[in-house]
Structures are given as structure tokens and as C-alpha cells.
Protein backbone atom coordinates (compact mmCIF):
# COMPACT_ATOMS: atom_id res chain seq x y z
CA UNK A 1 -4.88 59.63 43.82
CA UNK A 2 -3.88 57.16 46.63
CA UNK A 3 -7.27 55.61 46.15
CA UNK A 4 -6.75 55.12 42.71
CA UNK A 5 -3.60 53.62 42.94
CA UNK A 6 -4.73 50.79 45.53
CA UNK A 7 -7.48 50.18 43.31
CA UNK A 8 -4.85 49.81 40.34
CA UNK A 9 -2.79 47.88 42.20
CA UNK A 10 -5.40 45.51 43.53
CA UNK A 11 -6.59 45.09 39.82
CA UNK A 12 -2.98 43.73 38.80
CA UNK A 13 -2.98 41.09 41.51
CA UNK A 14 -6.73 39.83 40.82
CA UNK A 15 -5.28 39.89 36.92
CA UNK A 16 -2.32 38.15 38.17
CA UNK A 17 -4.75 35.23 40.56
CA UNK A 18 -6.65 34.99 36.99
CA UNK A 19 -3.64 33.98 35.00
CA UNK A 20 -2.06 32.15 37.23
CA UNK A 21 -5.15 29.99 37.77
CA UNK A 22 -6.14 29.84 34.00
CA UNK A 23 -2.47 27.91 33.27
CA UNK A 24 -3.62 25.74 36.66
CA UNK A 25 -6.01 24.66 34.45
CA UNK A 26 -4.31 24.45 31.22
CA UNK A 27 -1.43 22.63 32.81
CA UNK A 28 -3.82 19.88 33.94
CA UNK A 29 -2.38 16.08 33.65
CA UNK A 30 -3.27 14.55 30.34
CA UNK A 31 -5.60 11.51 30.63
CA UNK A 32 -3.65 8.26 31.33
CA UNK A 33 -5.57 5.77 29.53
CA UNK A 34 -4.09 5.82 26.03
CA UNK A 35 -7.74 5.20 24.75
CA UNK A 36 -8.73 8.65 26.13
CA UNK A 37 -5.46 10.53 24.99
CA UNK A 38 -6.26 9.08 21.53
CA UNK A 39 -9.82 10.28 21.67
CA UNK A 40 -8.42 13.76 23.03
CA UNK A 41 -7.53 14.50 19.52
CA UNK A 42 -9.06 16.45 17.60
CA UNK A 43 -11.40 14.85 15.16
CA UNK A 44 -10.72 11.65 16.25
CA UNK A 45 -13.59 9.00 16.94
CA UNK A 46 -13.42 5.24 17.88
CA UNK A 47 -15.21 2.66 15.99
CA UNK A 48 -14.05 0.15 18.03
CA UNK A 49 -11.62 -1.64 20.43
CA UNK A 50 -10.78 -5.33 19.99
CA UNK A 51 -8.53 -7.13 22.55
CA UNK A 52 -5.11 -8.91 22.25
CA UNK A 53 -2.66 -10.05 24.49
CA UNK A 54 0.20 -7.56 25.09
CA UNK A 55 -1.62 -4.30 23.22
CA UNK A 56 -4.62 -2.76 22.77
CA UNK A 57 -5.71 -2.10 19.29
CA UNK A 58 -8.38 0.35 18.36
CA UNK A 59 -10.25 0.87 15.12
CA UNK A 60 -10.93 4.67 14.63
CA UNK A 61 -12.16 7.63 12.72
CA UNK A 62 -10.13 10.54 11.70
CA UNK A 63 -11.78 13.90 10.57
CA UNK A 64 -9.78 14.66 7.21
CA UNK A 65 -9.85 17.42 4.68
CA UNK A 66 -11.19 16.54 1.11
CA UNK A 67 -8.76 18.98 0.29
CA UNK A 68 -5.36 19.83 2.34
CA UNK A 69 -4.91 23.31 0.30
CA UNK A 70 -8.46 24.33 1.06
CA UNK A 71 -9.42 22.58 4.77
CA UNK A 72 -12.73 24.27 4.65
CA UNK A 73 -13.89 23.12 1.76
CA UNK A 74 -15.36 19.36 3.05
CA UNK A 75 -14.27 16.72 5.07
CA UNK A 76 -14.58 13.53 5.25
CA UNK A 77 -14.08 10.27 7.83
CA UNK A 78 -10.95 8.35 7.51
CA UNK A 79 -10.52 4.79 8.99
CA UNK A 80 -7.03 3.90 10.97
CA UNK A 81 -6.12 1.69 13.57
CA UNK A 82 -3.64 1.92 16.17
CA UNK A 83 -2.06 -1.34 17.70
CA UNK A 84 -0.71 0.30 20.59
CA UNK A 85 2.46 -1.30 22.88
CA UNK A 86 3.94 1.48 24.59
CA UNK A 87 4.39 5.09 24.25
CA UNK A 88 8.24 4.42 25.22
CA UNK A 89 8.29 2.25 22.19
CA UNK A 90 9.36 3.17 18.61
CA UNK A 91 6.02 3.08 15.92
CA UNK A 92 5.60 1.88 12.81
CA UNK A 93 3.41 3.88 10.32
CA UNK A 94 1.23 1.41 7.70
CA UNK A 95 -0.55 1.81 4.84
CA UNK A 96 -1.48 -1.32 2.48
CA UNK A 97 -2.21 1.62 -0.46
CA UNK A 98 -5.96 0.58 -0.36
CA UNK A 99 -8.46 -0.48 2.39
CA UNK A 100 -7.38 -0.91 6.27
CA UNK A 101 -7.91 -4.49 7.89
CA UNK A 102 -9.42 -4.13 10.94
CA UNK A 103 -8.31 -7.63 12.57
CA UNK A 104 -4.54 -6.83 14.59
CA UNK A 105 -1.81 -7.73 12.37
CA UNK A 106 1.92 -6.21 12.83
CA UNK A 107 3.63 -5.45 10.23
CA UNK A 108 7.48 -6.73 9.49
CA UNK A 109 9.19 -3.24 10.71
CA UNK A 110 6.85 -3.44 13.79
CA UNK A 111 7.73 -6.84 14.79
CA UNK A 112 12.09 -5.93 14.31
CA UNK A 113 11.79 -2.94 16.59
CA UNK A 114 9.06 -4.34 18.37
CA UNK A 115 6.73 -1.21 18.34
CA UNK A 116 3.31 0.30 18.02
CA UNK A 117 1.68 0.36 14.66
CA UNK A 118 -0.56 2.95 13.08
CA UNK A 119 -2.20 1.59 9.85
CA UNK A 120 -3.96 4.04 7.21
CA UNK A 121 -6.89 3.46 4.84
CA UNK A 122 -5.86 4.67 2.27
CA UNK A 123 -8.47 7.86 0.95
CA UNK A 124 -11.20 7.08 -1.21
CA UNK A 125 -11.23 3.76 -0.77
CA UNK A 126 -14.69 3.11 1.00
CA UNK A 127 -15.73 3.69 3.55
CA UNK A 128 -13.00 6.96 3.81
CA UNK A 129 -14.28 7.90 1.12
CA UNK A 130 -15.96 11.88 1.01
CA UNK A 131 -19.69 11.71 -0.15
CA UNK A 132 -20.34 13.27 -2.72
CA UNK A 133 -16.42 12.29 -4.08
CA UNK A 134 -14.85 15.09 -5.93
CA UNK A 135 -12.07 12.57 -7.86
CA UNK A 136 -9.70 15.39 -8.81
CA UNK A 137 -9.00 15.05 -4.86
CA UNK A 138 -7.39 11.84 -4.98
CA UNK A 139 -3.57 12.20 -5.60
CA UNK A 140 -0.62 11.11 -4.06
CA UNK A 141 0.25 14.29 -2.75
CA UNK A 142 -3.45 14.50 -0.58
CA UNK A 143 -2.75 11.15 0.32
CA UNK A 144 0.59 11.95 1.74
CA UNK A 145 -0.83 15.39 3.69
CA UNK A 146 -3.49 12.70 5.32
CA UNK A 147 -0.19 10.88 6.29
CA UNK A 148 1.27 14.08 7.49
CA UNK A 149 -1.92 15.43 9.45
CA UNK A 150 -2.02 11.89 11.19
CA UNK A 151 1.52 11.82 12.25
CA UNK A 152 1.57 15.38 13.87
CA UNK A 153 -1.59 14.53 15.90
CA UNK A 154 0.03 11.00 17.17
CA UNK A 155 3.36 12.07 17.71
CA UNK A 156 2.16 14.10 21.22
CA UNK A 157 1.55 11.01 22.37
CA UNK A 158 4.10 8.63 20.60
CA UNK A 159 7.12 10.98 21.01
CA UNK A 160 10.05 8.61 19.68
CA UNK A 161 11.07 7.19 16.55
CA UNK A 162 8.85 6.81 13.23
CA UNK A 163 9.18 4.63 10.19
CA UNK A 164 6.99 4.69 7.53
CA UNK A 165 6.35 1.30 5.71
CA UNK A 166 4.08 -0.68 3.43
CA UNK A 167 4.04 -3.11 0.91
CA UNK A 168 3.49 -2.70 -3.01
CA UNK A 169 1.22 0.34 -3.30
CA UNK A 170 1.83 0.55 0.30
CA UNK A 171 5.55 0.92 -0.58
CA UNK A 172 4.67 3.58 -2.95
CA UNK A 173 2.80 4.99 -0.47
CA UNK A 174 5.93 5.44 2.21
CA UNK A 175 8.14 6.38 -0.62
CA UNK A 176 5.40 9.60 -1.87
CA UNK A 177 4.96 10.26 1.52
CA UNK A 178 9.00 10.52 2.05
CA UNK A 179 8.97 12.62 -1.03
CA UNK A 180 6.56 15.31 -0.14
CA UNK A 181 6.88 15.26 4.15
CA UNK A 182 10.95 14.48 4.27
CA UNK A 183 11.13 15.39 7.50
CA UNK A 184 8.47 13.51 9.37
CA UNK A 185 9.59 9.49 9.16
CA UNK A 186 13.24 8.77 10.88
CA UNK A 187 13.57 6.14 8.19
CA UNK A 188 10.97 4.14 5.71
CA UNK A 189 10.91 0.44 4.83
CA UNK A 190 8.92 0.33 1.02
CA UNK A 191 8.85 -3.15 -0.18
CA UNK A 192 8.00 -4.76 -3.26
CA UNK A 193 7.01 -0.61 -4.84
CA UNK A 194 6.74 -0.31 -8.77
CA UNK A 195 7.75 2.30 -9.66
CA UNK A 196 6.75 3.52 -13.68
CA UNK A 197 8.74 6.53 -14.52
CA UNK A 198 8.10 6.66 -18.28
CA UNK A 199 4.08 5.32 -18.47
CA UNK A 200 4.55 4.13 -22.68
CA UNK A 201 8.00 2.53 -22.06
CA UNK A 202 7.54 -0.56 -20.61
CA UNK A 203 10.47 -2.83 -22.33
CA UNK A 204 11.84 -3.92 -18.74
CA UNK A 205 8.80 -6.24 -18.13
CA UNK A 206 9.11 -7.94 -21.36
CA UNK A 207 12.85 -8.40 -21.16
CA UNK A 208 11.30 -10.07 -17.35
CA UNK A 209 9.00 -12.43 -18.64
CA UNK A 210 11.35 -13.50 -21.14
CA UNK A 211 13.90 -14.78 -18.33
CA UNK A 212 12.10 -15.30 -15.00
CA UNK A 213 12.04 -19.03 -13.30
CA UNK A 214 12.62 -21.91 -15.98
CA UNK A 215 12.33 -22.19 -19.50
CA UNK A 216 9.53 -25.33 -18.80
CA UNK A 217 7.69 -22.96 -16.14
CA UNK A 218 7.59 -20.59 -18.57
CA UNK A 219 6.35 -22.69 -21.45
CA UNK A 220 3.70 -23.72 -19.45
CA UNK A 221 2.22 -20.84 -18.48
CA UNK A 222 2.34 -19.66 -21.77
CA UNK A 223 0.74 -22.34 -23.50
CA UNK A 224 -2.49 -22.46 -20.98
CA UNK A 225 -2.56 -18.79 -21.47
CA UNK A 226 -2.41 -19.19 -25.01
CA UNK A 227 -5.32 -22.30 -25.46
CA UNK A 228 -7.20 -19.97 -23.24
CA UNK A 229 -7.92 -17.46 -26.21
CA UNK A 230 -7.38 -20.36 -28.78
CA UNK A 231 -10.97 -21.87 -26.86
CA UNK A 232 -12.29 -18.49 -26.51
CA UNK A 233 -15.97 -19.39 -27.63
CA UNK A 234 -16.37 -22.59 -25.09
CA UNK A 235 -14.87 -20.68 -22.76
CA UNK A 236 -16.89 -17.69 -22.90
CA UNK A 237 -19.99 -19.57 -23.01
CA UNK A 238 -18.66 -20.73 -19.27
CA UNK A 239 -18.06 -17.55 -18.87
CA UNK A 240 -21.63 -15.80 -19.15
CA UNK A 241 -23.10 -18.91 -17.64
CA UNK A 242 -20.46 -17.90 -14.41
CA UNK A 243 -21.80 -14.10 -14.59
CA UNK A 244 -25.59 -14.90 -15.31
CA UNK A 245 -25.64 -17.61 -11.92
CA UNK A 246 -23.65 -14.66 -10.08
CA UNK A 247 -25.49 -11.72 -11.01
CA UNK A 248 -22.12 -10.20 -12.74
CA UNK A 249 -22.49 -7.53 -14.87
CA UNK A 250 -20.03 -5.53 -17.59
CA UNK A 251 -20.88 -2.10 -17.94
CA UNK A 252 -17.36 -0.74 -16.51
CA UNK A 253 -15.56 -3.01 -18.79
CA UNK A 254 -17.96 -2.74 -21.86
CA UNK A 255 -18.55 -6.36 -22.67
CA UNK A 256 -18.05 -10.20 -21.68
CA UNK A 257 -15.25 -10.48 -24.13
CA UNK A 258 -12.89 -7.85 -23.08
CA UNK A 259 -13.45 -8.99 -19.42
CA UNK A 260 -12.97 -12.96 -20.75
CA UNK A 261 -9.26 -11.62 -22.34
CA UNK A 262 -8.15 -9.23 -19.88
CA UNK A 263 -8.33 -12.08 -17.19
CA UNK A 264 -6.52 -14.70 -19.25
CA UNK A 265 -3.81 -12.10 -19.88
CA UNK A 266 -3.44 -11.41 -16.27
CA UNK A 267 -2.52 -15.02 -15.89
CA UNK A 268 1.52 -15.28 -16.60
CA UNK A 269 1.70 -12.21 -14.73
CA UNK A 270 -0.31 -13.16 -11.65
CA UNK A 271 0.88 -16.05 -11.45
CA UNK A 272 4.83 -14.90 -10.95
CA UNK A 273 3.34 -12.32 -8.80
CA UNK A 274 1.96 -14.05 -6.10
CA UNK A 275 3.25 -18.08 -7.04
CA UNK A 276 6.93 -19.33 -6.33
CA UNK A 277 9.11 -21.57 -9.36
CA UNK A 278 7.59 -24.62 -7.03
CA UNK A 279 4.62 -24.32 -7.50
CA UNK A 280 4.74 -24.59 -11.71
CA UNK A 281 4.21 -28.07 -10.71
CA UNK A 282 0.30 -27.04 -10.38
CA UNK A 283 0.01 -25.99 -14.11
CA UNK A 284 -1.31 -28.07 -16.85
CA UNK A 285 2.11 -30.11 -18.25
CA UNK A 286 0.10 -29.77 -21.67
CA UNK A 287 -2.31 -27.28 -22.36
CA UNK A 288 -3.75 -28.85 -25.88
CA UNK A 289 -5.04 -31.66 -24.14
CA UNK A 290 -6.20 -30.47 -21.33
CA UNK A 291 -9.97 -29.61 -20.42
CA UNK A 292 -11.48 -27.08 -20.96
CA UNK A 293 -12.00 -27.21 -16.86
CA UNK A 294 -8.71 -27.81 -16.59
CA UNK A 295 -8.13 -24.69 -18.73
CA UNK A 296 -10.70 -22.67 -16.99
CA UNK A 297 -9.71 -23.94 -13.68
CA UNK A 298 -6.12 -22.75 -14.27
CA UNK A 299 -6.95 -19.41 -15.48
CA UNK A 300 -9.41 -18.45 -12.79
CA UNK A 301 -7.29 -20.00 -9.46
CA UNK A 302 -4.70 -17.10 -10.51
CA UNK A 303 -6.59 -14.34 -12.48
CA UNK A 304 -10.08 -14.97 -10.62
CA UNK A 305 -13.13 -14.90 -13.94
CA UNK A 306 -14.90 -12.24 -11.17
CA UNK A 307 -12.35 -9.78 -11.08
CA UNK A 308 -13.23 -7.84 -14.42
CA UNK A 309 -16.93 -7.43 -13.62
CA UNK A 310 -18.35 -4.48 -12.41
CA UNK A 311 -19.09 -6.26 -8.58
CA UNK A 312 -15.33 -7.12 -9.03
CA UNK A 313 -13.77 -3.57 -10.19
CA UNK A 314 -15.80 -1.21 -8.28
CA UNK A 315 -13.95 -1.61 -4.96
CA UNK A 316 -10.56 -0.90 -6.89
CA UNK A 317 -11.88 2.30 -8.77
CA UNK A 318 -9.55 4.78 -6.28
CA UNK A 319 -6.65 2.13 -7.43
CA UNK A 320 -6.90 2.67 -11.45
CA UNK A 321 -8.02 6.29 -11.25
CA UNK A 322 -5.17 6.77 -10.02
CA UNK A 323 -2.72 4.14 -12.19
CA UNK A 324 -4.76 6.30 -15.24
CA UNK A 325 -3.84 9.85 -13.86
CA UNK A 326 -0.21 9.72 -12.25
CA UNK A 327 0.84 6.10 -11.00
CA UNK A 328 0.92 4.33 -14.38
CA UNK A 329 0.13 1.08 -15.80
CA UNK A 330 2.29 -1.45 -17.41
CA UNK A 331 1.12 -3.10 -21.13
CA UNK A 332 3.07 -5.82 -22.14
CA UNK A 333 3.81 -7.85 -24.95
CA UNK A 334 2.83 -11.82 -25.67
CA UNK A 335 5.17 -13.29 -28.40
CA UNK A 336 4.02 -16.88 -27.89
CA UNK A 337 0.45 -15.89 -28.87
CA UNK A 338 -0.45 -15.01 -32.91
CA UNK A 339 -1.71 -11.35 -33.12
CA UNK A 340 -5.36 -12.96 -34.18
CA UNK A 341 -5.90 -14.33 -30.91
CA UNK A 342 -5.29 -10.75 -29.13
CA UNK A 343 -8.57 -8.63 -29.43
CA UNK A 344 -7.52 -5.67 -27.03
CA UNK A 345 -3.94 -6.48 -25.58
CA UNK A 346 -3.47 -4.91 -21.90
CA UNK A 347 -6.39 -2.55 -21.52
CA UNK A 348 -5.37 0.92 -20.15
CA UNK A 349 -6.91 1.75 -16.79
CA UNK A 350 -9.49 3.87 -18.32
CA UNK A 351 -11.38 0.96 -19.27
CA UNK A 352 -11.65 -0.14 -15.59
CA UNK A 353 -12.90 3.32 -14.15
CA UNK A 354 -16.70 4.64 -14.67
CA UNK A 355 -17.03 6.67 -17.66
CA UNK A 356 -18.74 9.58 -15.72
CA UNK A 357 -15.74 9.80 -13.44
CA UNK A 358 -12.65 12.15 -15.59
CA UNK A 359 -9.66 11.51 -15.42
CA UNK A 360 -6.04 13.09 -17.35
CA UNK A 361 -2.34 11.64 -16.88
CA UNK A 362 -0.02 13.58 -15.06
CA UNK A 363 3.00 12.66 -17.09
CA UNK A 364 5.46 14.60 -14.31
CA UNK A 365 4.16 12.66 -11.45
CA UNK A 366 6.15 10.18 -11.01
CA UNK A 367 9.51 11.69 -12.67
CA UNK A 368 9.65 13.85 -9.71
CA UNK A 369 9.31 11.11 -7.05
CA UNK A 370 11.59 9.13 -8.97
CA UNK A 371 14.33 11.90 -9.11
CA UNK A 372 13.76 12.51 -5.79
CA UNK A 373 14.80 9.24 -4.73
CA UNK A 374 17.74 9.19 -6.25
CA UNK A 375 19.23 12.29 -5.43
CA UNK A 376 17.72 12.65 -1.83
CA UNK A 377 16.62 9.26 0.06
CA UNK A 378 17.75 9.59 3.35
CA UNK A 379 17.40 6.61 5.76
CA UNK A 380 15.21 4.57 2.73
CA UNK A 381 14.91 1.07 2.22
CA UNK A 382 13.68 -0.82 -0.78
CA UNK A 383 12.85 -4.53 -0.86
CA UNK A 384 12.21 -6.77 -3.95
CA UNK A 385 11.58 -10.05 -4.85
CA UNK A 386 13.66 -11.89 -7.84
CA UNK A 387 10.48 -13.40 -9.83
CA UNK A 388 8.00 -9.97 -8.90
CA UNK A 389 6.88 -8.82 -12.22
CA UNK A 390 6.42 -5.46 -10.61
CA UNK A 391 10.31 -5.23 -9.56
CA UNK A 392 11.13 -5.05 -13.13
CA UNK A 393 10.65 -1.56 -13.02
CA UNK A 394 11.60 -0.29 -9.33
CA UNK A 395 13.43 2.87 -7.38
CA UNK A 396 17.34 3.07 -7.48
CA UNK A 397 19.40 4.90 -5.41
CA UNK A 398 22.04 7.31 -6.74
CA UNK A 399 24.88 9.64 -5.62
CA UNK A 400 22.94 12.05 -3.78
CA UNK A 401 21.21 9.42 -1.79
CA UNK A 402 22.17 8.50 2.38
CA UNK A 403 21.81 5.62 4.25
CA UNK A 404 19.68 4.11 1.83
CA UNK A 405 19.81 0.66 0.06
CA UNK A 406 17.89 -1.41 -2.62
CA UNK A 407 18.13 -5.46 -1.72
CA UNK A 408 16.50 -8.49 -4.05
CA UNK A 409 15.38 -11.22 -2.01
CA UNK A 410 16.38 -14.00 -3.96
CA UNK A 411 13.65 -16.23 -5.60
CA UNK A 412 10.73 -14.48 -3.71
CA UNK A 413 7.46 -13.10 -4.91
CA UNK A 414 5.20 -10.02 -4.27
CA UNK A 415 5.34 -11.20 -0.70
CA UNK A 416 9.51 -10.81 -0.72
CA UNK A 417 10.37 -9.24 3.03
CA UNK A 418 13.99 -8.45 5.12
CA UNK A 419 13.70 -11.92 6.21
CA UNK A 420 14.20 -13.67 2.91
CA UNK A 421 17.28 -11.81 2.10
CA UNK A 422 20.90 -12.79 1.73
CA UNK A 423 22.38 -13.42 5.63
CA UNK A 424 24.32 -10.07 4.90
CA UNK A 425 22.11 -7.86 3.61
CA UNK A 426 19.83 -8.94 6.28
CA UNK A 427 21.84 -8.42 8.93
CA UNK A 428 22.48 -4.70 7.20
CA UNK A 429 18.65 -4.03 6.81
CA UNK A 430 17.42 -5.19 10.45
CA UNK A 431 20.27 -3.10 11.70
CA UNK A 432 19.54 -0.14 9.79
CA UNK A 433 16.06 -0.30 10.82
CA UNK A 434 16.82 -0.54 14.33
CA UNK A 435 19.13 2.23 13.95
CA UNK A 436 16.13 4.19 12.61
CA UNK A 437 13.98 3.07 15.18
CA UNK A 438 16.28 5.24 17.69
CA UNK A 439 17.29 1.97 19.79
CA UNK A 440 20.02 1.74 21.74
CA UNK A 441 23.71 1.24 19.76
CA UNK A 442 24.34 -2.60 21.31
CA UNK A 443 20.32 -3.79 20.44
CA UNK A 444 21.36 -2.41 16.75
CA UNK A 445 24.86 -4.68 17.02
CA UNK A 446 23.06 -7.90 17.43
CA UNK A 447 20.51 -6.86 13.95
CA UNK A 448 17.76 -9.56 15.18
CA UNK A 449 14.39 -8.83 15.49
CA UNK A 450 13.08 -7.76 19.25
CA UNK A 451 9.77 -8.91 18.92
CA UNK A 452 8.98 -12.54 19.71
CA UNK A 453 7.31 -14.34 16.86
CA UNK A 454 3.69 -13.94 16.74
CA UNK A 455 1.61 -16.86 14.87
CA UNK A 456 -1.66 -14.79 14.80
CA UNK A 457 -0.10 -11.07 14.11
CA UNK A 458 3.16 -11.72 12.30
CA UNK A 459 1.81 -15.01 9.77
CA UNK A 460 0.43 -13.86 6.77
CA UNK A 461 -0.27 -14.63 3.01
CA UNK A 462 1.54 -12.31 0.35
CA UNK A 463 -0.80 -9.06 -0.14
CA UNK A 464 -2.90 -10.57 -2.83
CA UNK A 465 -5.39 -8.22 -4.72
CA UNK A 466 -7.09 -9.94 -7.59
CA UNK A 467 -5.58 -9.48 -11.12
CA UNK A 468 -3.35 -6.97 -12.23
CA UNK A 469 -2.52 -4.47 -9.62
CA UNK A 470 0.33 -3.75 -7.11
């Protein structure tokens, strides 16, 4: 019996040495290079680090689910990029809405709390994009779960504050992503995000382009978009010469002509989008006696003749899948042009996806963000620019909201930012975001940006994509 219990007892401690030894080794230091603790994760892969001075910025792979409901089911590869400062520093979560640029760039929030950045492709837009693509996948609640999945695997190693920002779809992006993960961002900064409750209601961009800029600007723009489908047949004839020398094709679209009209009424709108009231001085002062070069010219500097071809659509086929199942699409009216010169009006975005690809509006999609914003936005900022066609319809803040604020910069574009706002409001926005950012009470009293000004990563132009898209 004696014998038995020794041998008992000396099992216990050799158990005991085992354990004790096993938590040696699980309590081993992390790796202190933050390349290796960012390739310690889980499905994460590096494509590639770049240099520049004061970070280190990495282009990477993350291993995603096709589906977040059913992770086995697929995965697929998605690109981000991490422009990493400090882990003792607040970070800044990007997305753009559409591809990631792989050149180091720091976004407005990142520069104002001076911070790392983590940037997102957004999913299905190549090359994060699952092969063979299963469309019915690509919604903005699996985009906001690939947000989600990428925060909780950074945050071991960035442990403070998160904001969530990006601009246009970008903005939508931070606000969905708010909506459905509430309690992962410590604030968001959406600028410039559309935001098309009711898809067939679409009065507020008329009642827009009725009043935006001057009555001359407008007149202008209006008449070259006008003579544009008044010299339809010259121009068209310009127009397949343009495709045949390029090799452009119009399958997606379903002829030259639609293509020819849906570019030349993407002009007034593009050009408020992404021009300022200064720069009506580069419009034809009178379009019935202008060229038809002059004509073209016009048209294609801010609607780009390439765009509506199938080389031009098929990177943007993740953006109007979507705009045709939940997002929305706006459709205008033209009152200075007689119905006969109007073939097809604004197209919907069906006509801009491949017809093999199916697609059905969600009607409720973006009621519920919407009502979600108003009744719960918690530490949410929305920025808009005064002569943005896509601020005509945006996301208010009611009763129920907190901390949250919607600011116009005044006479600004698609590009409109914190910095071109009124002095006060922003003063109130940098310090809000500061505040967010978790830094220290007498940093958020002085509301100025902590960052130095950066010519290479803080200069850039307004987030242009061709034609009619946010």
C-alpha cells in the first residue's frame, strides 16, 4: 500500500514538472520584430515590405472566409497593408470601398492622432477576390465581418485606440461596419458617404443640380452636355474610331450608343464631383460653336469615353453588383435637354454587371443602416462637401445619437476633409477625434493635428474613380 502511494505521489509531481514546464513554454516572449508578430497570425502572409522614413509598411495577405456564417465553406486571400508607427500609438482602420494602394499613404485621421494605419481591400475586388466567386457573398455585412476578423487579430498587437475611417464608399464602409460590429471602433471618421435610403426617390439630387455653384457654371455645363447628344452621330463616329484603335469592346453595356450617352450624362455630375466653382473657367463659354474636339475633349477630361467599355467596367463589377443589390443608385433628371435627345436616361446598375452574374435588390438594406445611425451613432463623424453631388443624399444624426456630428465643408468637392471646415467645427472634429484616439486630455485641448505634414504620405488628389460612382 505504501508502495503504491509513493508511486502515486511521485506521479503527481512528474504531472506537476509537466505542466509547469508546458506554460514555460506557452509563456514564451512574443517575437519583437513587429514584422514577425504580424506574420504570427494566423493566416497571415506578406507580399511585401517597402521602406519609409519613420514606419515600416507591409503589404500582406489575409486568409478570409468566403462566407463568415459558414467559415468552412472556402476561403479566399485578402490584400491589406499595415503602415506601422508604434504599438503605443493609436491606429487608424482604412478602407477606400474598392481596391488597396499599395504605395504608403496616411490617411487624414492617421496624420491628427498621428498613428498606425491598417488599410483593407475591399472583398471581391481583384485580386481578394475567391476563385471561383460565389456573388451572393458580397454584401456589406461580409464585408464588415472581414473588418471585424481583421481587427480582433491586430488588436493583440495594437492594444489602444481604433477609429475606423474612409472616404465615399470608404465612408460607407466605416459607417456598415459601425452598424453591424458597434463595439469594435472607439470612434469612426466617414467622409463624403451617400447614403440612398429610398433607391426610386431620388428628388434631393435634382433639387442639387438645380442650385449648386453659379447660375453661368451651371449653364455651361449644361449646354456642352446638351450639344453632346445634339452631335451624337459625329460624335459617335469618334467614338468607335476611339474603341476600334483601343481594342474596346461593349458587350457589358450592350452597344456603342448606350456607352456614348451614359458618359455624356455623367458629365454635370462628375464634374461637381471631383471639380471646384473655379475651375468652370475650363468649360466651353459656348457650346454651339464649339468643336466637336472641343466638345469631345470636354466630355471625356471629366466622364473619360473608356469608362463604359467592358476593359473600363470590369474592374468596378464588385462596385455596381452591389449599388444593384443593396447600396443603390441615383437616376436623375435633365430639364435643359428635350426628351428626344435622351435614349436611355441614367442606366440602372444592371446594365453595368455581366448578365451571367444574378443579382436582386435588398430594399431593407440600407433602411436599417440608416435608422441605425440615427438612433445609435456613438462617437461618429460625418464629413461633406457643399458642391458633392453625392452629399445630397447623406446620414443625419437624431435624438438617440452620442457624440456624433454631421459638418459641410464649405465649397469643397468629393475630396471635402476636417481641414476644410469652418475654424469651429474644426477645432470640434480634430478634438473629438483625438478624444477617440484615447490621447491624453491637454493634447485633445489644443485640437491640432500631431503628425507633422507629410508631402509624400499626406498630399493627395480627391479619390477619383471614373464616371459615376462614390
Amino acid at each position: 500500500m505504501r508502495k503504491a502511494l509513493r508511486w502515486l505521489l511521485a506521479l503527481v509531481v512528474l504531472i506537476g514538472t509537466l505542466s509547469t514546464a508546458g506554460a514555460a513554454t506557452a509563456a514564451e516572449p512574443e517575437p519583437a520584430d513587429i514584422k514577425d508578430r504580424l506574420l504570427a497570425i494566423p493566416g497571415m502572409s506578406l507580399i511585401q515590405e517597402k521602406p519609409y522614413p519613420g514606419y515600416r509598411y507591409f503589404v500582406l495577405n489575409y486568409t478570409q472566409p468566403v462566407d463568415h456564417r459558414h467559415p468552412s465553406k472556402g476561403t479566399f486571400q485578402q490584400r491589406i497593408t499595415v503602415l506601422h508607427k508604434d504599438i503605443s500609438r493609436p491606429t487608424v482602420f482604412y478602407t477606400g470601398g474598392y481596391n488597396v494602394s499599395t504605395t504608403p499613404g496616411r490617411r487624414e485621421p492617421t496624420q491628427i492622432v498621428d498613428g498606425n494605419q491598417v488599410s483593407m481591400e475591399y472583398r471581391y475586388f481583384t485580386p481578394s477576390r475567391p476563385a471561383p466567386a460565389d456573388w451572393s457573398k458580397l454584401d456589406i455585412w461580409q464585408a464588415a465581418s472581414d473588418q471585424h476578423r481583421i481587427f480582433k487579430a491586430l488588436k493583440k498587437i495594437y492594444g489602444k485606440n481604433w477609429i475606423s475611417t474612409g472616404g465615399s464608399k470608404g465612408g460607407m464602409t466605416a459607417t456598415y461596419y459601425e452598424r453591424f460590429y458597434p463595439h469594435d471602433m472607439d470612434g469612426v471618421v466617414a467622409y463624403v458617404a451617400p447614403n440612398d435610403v429610398v433607391n426610386d426617390e431620388d428628388s434631393a439630387y435634382d433639387r442639387f443640380f438645380a442650385g449648386v455653384g453659379t447660375k453661368e457654371c451651371r449653364d455651361r455645363l449644361n449646354a456642352v452636355q446638351r450639344e453632346a447628344l445634339v452631335r451624337r452621330a459625329p460624335l459617335e463616329k469618334k467614338y468607335a474610331a476611339y474603341a476600334a484603335e483601343n481594342g474596346f469592346t461593349f458587350t457589358t453595356v450592350g452597344s456603342l450608343d448606350k456607352a456614348y450617352e451614359a458618359v455624356v450624362l455623367d458629365y454635370v455630375w462628375g464634374f461637381w464631383q471631383y471639380s471646384l466653382l473655379s475651375d468652370c473657367d475650363t468649360i466651353p463659354a459656348n457650346a454651339t460653336t464649339a468643336t466637336d474636339d472641343e466638345i469631345w475633349t470636354s466630355i471625356d477630361t471629366i466622364s473619360g469615353f473608356s469608362f463604359y467599355t467592358d476593359q473600363g467596367l470590369e474592374p468596378y463589377t464588385p462596385y455596381y453588383y452591389q449599388a444593384g443589390t443593396q447600396l443603390g443608385a441615383p437616376t436623375i433628371g435633365f430639364p435643359h435637354i428635350e426628351r428626344k435627345y435622351i435614349r436611355y436616361g441614367y442606366q440602372p446598375p444592371r446594365n453595368f454587371v455581366p448578365r451571367d452574374i444574378r443579382m436582386r435588390f435588398q430594399p431593407g438594406a440600407m433602411r436599417d443602416v440608416d435608422s441605425w445611425v440615427k438612433h445609435n451613432a456613438r462617437h461618429m463623424l460625418f464629413v461633406y462637401g457643399q458642391n458633392d453631388p453625392w452629399g445630397a443624399e447623406r446620414f443625419r444624426v437624431g435624438a438617440g445619437a452620442r457624440d456624433s456630428y454631421v459638418f459641410t465643408a464649405p465649397g469643397l468637392n468629393h475630396g471635402a476633409n476636417v481641414a476644410g471646415l469652418t475654424t469651429d467645427q474644426k477645432t470640434l472634429a480634430t478634438a473629438r477625434i483625438l478624444d477617440w484616439a484615447g490621447v491624453p486630455s491637454p493634447t485633445v485641448a489644443q485640437a491640432k493635428p500631431l503628425a507633422k505634414f507629410d508631402a509624400k504620405l499626406d498630399v493627395r488628389d480627391v479619390e477619383r474613380e471614373p464616371a459615376l460612382r462614390p
